[in-house]
N, C-alpha and C. Protein backbone atom coordinates (compact mmCIF):
# COMPACT_ATOMS: atom_id res chain seq x y z
N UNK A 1 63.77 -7.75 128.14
CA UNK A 1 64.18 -7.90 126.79
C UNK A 1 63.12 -7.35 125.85
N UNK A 2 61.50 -7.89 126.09
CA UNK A 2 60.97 -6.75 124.94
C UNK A 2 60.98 -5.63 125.61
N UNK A 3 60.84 -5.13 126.53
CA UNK A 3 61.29 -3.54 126.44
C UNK A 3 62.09 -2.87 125.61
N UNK A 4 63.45 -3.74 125.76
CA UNK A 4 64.49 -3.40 124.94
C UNK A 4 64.29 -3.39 123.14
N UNK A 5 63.31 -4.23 122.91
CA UNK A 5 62.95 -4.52 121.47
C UNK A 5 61.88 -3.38 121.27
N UNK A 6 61.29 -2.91 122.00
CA UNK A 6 60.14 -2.09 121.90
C UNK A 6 60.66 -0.52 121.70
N UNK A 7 61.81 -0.30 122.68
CA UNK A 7 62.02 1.19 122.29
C UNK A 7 63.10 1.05 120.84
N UNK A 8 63.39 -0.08 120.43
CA UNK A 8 64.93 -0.07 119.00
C UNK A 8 63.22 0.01 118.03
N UNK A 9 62.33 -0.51 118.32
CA UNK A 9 61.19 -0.47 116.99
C UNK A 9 60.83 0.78 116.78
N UNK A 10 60.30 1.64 118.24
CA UNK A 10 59.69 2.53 118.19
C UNK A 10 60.92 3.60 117.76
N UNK A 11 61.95 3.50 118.30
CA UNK A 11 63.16 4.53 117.69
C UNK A 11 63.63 4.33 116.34
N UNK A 12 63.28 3.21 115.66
CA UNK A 12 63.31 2.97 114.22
C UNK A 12 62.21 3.95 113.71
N UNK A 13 61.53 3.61 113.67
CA UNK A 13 59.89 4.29 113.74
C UNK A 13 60.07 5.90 113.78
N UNK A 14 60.70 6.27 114.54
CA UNK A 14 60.54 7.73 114.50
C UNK A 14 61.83 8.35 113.43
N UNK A 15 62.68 7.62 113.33
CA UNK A 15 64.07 7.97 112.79
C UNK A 15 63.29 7.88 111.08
N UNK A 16 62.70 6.82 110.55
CA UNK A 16 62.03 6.72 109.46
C UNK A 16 60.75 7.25 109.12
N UNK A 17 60.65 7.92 110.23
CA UNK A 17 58.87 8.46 110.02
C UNK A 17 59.71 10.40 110.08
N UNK A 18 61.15 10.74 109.95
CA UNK A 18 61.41 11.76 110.71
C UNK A 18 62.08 12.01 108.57
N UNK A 19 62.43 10.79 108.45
CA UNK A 19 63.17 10.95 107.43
C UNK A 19 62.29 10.84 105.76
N UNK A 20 61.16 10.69 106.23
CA UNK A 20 60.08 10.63 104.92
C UNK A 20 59.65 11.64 104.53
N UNK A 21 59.11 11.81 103.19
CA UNK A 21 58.43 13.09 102.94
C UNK A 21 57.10 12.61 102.99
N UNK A 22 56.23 12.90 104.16
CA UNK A 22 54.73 12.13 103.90
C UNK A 22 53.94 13.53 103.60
N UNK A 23 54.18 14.94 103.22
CA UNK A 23 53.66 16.02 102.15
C UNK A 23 53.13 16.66 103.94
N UNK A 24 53.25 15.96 105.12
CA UNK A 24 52.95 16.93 106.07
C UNK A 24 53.71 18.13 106.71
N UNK A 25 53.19 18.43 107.75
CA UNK A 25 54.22 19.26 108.20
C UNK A 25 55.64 18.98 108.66
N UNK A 26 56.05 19.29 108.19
CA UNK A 26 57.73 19.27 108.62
C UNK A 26 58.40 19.69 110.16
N UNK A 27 59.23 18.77 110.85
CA UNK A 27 59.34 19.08 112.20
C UNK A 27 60.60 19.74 112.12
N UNK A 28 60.63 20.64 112.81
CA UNK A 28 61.65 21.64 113.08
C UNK A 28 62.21 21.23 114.61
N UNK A 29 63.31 22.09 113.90
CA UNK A 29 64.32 21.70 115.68
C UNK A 29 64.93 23.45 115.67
N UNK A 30 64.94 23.73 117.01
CA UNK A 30 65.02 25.26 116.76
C UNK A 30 66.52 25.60 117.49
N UNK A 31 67.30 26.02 117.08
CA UNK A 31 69.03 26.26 117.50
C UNK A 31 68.98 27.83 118.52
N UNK A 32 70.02 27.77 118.54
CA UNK A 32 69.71 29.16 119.99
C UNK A 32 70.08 30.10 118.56
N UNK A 33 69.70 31.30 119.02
CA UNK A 33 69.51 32.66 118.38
C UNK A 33 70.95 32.80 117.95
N UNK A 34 71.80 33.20 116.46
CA UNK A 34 73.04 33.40 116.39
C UNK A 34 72.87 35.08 116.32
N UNK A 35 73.85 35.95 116.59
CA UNK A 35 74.06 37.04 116.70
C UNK A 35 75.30 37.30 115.41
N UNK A 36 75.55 38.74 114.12
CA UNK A 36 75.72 38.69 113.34
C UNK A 36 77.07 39.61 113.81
N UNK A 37 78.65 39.23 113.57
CA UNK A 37 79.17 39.55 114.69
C UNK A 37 79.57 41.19 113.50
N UNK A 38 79.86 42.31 114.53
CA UNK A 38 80.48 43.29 114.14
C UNK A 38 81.46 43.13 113.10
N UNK A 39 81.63 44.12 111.68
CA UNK A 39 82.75 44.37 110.96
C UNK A 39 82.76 45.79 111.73
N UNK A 40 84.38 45.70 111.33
CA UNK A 40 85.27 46.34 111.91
C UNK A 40 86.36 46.68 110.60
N UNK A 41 86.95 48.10 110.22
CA UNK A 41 87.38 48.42 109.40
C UNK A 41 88.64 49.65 110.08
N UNK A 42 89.60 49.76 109.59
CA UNK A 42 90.85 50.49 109.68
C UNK A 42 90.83 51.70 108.90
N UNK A 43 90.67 53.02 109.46
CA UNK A 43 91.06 53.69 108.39
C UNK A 43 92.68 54.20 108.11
N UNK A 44 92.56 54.56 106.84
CA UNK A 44 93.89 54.61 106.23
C UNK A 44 94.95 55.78 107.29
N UNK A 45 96.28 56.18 107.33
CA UNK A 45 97.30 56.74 108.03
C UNK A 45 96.13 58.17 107.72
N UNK A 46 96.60 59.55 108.55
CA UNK A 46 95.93 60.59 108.03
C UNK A 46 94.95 60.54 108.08
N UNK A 47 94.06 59.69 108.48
CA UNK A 47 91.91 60.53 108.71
C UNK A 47 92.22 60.33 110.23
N UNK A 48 90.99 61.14 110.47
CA UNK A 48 90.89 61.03 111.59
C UNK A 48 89.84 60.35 112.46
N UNK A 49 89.08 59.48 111.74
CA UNK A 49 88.59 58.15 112.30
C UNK A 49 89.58 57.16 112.36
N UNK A 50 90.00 56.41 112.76
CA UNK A 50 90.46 55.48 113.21
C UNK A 50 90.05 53.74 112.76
N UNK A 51 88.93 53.54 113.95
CA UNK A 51 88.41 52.31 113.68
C UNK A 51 87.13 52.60 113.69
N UNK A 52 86.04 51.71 112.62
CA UNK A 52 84.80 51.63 112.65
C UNK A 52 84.16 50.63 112.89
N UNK A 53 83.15 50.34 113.92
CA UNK A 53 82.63 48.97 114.13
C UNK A 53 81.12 49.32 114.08
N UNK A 54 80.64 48.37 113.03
CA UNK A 54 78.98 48.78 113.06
C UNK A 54 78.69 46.84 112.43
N UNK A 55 77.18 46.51 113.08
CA UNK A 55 76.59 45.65 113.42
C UNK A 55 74.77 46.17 112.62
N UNK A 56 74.94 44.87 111.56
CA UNK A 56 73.40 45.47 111.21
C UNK A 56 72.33 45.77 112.04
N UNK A 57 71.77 46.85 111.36
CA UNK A 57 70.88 47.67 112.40
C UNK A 57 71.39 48.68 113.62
N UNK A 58 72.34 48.51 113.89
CA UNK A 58 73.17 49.03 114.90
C UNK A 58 73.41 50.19 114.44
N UNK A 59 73.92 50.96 115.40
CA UNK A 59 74.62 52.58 115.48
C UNK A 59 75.96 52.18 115.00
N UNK A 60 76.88 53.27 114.26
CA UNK A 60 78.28 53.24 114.01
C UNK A 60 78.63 54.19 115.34
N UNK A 61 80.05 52.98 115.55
CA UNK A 61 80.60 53.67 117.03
C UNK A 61 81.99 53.97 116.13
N UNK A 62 83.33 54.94 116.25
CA UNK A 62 84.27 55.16 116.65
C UNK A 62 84.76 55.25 117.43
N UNK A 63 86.06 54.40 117.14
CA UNK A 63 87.40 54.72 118.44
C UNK A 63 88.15 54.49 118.07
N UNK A 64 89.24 55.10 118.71
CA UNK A 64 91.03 55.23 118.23
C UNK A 64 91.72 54.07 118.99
N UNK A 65 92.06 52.76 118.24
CA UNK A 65 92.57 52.33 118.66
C UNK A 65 94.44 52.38 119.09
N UNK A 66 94.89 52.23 120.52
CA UNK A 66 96.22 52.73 120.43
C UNK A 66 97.24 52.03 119.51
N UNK A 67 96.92 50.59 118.86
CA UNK A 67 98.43 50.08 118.67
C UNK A 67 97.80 50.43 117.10
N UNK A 68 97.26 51.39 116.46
CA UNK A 68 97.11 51.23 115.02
C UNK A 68 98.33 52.12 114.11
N UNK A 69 98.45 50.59 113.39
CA UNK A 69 100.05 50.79 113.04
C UNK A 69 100.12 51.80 111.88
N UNK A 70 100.74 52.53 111.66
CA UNK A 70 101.12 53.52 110.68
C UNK A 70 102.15 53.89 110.14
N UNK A 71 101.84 54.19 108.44
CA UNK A 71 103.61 54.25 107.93
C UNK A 71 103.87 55.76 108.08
N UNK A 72 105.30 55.82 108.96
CA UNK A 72 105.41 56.75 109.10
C UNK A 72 106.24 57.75 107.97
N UNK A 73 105.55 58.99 107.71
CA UNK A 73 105.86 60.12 106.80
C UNK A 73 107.41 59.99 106.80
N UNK A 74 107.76 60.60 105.42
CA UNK A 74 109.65 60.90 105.69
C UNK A 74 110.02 61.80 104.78
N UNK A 75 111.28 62.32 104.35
CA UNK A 75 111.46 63.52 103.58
C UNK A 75 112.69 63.54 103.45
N UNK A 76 113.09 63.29 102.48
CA UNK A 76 115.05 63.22 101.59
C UNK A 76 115.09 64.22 101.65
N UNK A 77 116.12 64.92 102.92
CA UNK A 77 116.28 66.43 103.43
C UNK A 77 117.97 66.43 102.65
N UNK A 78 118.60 64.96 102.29
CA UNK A 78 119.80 65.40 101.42
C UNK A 78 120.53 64.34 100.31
N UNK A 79 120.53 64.65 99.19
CA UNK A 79 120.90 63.88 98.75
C UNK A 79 122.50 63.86 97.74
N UNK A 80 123.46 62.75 98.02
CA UNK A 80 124.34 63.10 97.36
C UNK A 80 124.53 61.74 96.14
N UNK A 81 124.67 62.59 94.60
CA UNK A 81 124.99 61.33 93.85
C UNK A 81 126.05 61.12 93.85
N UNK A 82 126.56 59.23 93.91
CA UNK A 82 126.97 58.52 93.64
C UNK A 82 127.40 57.78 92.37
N UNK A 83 128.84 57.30 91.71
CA UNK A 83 128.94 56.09 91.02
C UNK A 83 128.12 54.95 90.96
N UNK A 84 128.14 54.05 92.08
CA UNK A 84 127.31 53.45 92.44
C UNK A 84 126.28 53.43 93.08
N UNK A 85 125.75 54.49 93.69
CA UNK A 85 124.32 54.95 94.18
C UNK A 85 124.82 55.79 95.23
N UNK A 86 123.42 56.50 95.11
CA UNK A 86 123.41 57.86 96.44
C UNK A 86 123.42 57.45 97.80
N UNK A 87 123.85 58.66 98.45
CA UNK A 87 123.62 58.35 99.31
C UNK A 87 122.77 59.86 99.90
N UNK A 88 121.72 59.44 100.75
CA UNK A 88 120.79 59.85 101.07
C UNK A 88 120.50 60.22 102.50
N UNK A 89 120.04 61.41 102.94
CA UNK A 89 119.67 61.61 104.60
C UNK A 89 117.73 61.73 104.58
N UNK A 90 117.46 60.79 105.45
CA UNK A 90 115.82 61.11 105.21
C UNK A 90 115.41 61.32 106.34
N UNK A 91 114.53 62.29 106.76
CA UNK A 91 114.08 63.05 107.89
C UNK A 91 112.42 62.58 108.39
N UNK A 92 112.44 61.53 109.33
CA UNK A 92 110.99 61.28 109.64
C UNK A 92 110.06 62.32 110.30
N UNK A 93 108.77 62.17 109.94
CA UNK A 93 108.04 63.33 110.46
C UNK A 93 107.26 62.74 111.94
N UNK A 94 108.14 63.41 113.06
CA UNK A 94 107.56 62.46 114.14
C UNK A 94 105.97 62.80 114.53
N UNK A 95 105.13 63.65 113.56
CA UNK A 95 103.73 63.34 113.56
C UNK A 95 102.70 62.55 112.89
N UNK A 96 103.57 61.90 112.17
CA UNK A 96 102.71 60.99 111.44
C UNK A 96 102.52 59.97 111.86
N UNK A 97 103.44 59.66 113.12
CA UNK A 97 103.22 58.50 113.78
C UNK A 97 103.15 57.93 115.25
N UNK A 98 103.05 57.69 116.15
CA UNK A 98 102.35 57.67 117.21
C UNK A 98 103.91 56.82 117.91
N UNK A 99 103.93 55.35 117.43
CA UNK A 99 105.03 54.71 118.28
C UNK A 99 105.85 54.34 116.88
N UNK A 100 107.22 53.99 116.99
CA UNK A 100 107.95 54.03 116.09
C UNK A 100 108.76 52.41 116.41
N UNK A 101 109.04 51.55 115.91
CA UNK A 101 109.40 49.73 115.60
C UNK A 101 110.39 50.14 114.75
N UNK A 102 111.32 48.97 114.87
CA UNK A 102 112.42 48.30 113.88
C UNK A 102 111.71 48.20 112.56
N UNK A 103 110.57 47.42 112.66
CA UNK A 103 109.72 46.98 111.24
C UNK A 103 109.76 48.41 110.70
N UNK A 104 108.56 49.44 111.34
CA UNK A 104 108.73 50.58 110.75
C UNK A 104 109.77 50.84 109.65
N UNK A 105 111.10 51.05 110.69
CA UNK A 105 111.93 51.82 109.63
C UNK A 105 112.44 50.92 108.80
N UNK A 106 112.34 49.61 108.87
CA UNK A 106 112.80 48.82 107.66
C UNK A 106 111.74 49.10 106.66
N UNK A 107 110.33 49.44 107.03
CA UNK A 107 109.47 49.88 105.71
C UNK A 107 109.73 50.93 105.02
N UNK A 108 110.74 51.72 106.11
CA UNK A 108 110.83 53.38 105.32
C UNK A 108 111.59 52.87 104.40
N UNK A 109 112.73 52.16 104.81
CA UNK A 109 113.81 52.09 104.13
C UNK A 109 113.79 51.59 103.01
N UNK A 110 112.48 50.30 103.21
CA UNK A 110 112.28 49.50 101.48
C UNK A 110 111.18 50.28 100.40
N UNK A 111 110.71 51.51 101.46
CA UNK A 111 109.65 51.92 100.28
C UNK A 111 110.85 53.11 99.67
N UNK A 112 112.08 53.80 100.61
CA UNK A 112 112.86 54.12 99.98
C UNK A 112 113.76 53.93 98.47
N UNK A 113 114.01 52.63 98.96
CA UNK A 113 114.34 51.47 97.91
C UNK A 113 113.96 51.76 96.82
N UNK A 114 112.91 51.43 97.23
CA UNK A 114 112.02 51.06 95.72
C UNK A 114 111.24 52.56 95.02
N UNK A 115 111.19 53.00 96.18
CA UNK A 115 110.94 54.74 94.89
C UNK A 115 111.89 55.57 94.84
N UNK A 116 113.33 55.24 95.24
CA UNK A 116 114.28 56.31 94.48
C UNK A 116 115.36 55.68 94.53
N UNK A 117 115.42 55.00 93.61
CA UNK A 117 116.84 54.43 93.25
C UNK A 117 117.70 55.14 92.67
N UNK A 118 118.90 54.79 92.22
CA UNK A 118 119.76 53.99 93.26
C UNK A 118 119.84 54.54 94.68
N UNK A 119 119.75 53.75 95.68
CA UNK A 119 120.45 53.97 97.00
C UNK A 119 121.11 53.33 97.48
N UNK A 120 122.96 53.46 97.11
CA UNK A 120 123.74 52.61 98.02
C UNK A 120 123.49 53.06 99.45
N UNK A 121 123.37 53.86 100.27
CA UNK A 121 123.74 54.61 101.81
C UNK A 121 122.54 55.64 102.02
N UNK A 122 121.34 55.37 103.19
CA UNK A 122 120.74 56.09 103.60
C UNK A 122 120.83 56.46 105.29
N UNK A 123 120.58 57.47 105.59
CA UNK A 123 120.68 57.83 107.30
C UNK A 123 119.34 57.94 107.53
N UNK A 124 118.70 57.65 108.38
CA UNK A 124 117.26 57.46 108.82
C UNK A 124 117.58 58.36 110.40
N UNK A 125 116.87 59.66 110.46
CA UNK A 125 116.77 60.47 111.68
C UNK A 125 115.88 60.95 111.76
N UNK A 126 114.89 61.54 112.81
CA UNK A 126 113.86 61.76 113.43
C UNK A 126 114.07 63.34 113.56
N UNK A 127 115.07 64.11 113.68
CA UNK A 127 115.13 65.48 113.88
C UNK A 127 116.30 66.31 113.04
N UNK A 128 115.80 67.55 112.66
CA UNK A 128 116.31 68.11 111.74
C UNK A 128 118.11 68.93 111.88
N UNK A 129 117.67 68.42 113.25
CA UNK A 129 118.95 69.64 114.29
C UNK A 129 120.50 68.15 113.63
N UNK A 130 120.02 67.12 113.40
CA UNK A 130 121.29 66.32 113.14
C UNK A 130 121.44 65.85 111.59
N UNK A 131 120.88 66.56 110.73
CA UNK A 131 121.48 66.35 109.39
C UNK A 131 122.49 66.79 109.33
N UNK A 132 123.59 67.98 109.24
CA UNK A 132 124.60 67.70 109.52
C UNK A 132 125.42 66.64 109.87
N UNK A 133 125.45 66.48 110.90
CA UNK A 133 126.13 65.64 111.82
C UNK A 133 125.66 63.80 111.42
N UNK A 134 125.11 63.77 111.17
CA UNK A 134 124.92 62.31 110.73
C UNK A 134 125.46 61.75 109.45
N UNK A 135 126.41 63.17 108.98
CA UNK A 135 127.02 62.55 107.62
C UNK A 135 128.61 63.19 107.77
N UNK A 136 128.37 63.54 109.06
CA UNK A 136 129.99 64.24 109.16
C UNK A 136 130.72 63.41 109.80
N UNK A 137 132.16 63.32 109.33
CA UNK A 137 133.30 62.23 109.74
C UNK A 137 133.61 62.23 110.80
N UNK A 138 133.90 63.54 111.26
CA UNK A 138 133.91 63.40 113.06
C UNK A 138 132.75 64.82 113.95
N UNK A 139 131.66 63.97 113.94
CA UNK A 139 130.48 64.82 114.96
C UNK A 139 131.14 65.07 116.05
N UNK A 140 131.28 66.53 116.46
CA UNK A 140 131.32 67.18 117.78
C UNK A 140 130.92 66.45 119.07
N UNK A 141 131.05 66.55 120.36
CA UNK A 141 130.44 65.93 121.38
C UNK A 141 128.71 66.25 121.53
N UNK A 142 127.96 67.34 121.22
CA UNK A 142 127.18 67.96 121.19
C UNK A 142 126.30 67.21 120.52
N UNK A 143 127.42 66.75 118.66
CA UNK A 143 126.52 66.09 117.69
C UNK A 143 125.88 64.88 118.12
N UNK A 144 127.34 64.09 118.59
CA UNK A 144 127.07 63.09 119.43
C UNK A 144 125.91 62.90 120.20
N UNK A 145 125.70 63.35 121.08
CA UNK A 145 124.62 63.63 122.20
C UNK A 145 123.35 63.49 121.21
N UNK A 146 123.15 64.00 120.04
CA UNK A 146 121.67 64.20 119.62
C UNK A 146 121.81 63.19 119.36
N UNK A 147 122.76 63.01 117.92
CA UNK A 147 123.13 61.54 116.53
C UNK A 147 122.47 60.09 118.18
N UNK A 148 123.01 60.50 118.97
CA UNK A 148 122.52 58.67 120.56
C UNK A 148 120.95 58.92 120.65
N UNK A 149 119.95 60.02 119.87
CA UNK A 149 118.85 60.63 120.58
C UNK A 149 117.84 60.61 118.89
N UNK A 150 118.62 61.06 117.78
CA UNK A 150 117.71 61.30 116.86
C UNK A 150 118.30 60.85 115.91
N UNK A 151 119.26 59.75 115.89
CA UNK A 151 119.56 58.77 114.17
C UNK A 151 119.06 57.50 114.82
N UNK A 152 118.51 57.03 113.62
CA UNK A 152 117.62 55.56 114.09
C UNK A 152 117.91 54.29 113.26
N UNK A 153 118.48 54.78 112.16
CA UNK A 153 119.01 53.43 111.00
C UNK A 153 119.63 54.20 109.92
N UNK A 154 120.78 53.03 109.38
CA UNK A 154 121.41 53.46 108.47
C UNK A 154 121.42 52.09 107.41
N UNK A 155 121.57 52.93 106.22
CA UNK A 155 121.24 51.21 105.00
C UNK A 155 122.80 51.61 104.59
N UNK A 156 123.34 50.29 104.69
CA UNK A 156 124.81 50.04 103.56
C UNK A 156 124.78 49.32 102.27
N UNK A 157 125.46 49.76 101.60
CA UNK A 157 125.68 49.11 100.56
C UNK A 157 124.50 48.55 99.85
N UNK A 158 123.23 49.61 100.07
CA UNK A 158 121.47 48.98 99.21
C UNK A 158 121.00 48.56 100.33
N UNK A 159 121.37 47.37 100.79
CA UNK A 159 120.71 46.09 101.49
C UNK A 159 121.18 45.97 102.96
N UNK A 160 121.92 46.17 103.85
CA UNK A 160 122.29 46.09 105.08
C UNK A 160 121.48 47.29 105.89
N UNK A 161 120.73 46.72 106.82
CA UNK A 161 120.06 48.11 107.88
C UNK A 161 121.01 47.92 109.34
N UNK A 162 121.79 49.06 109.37
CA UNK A 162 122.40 48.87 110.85
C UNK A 162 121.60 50.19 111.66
N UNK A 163 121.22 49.58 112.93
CA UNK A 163 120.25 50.00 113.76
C UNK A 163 121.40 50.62 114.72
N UNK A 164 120.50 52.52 115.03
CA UNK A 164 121.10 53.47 115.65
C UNK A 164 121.14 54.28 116.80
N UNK A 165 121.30 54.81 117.88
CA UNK A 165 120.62 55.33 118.08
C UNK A 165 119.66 54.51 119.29
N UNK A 166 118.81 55.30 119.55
CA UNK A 166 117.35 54.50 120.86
C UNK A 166 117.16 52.82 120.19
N UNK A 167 117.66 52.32 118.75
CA UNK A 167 117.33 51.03 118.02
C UNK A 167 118.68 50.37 117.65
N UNK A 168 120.09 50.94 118.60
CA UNK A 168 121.01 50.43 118.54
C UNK A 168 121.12 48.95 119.28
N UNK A 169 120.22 48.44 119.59
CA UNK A 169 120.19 47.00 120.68
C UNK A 169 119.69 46.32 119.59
N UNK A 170 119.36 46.42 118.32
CA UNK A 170 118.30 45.69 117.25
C UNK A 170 119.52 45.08 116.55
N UNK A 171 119.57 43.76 116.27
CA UNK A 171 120.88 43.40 115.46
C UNK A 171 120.79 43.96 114.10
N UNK A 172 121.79 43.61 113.29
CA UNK A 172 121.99 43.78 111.72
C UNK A 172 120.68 43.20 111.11
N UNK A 173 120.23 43.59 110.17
CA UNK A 173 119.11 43.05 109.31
C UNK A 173 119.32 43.47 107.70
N UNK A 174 118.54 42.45 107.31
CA UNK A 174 119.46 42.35 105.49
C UNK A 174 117.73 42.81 104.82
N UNK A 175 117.49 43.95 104.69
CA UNK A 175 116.60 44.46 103.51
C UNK A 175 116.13 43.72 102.53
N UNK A 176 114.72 43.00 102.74
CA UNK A 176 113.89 42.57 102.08
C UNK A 176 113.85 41.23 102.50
N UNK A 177 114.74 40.57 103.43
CA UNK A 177 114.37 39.39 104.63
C UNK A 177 113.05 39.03 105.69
């Protein structure tokens, strides 16, 4: 039992002798070394760096990361006005972008939107060989064959995206959801 009383005094003792300012030296407790972790930055669609990772003091490394997402380029190859809005054929530039998503073309479609209004009806295709045919009432077998290969979305009525094409398995989606 004084044992037991002897180390609660002496551990009082140090806890209050740890917690005073007696103008001496100050005891330090030393933590393991932290390391200052890498920033890492994206460059914009179009340069040709990619990703940058640099660490103070460190060397800057580049590398291309594969999933870096990009908006892909496009080009209103036709446009017809409308009463109630145009309708529009827009031609993606399949170099501006590496892999091509549902999201994607719902971005084409809303940055469409929103920088050239009105658009009741747009055709979203990847190759130039099916403008024609992606606005004609009855496409040839031929047309066919591409329209299953190079139309990828169509907007109705402003707001409806029906998915075409290699993105015909993607259900209906309502523009700006």
């Amino acid at each position: 039992m004084k044992r037991a009383a002897f180390l609660i005094v002496v551990s009082c003792l140090a806890i209050t002798g740890a917690c005073s300012d007696d103008g001496g030296e100050a005891s330090t407790t030393s933590a393991p070394t932290t390391t200052i972790a890498p920033v890492t930055t994206v460059a914009s669609p179009g340069t040709t760096a990619a990703t940058s990772t640099s660490s103070p003091g460190a060397a800057t490394t580049t590398a291309v990361p594969e999933d870096t997402p990009t908006f892909p380029e496009y080009t209103i190859v036709s446009r017809q006005v409308g009463a109630a809005g145009d309708t529009v054929v827009v031609l993606l530039d399949p170099e501006s972008y590496t892999k091509l998503t549902d999201i994607d073309l719902a971005n084409v479609l809303a940055d469409l939107a929103d920088r050239f209004p009105p658009i009741l009806t747009a055709y979203v295709i990847d190759s130039a060989e099916v403008v024609d045919a992606v606005v004609s009432e009855e496409p040839t077998a031929a047309e066919q064959e591409l329209l299953a290969h190079h139309y990828l979305v169509r907007l109705e009525e402003g707001f409806r995206m029906v998915f075409a094409g290699p993105f015909a398995d993607f259900p209906i989606a309502i523009l700006g959801s």
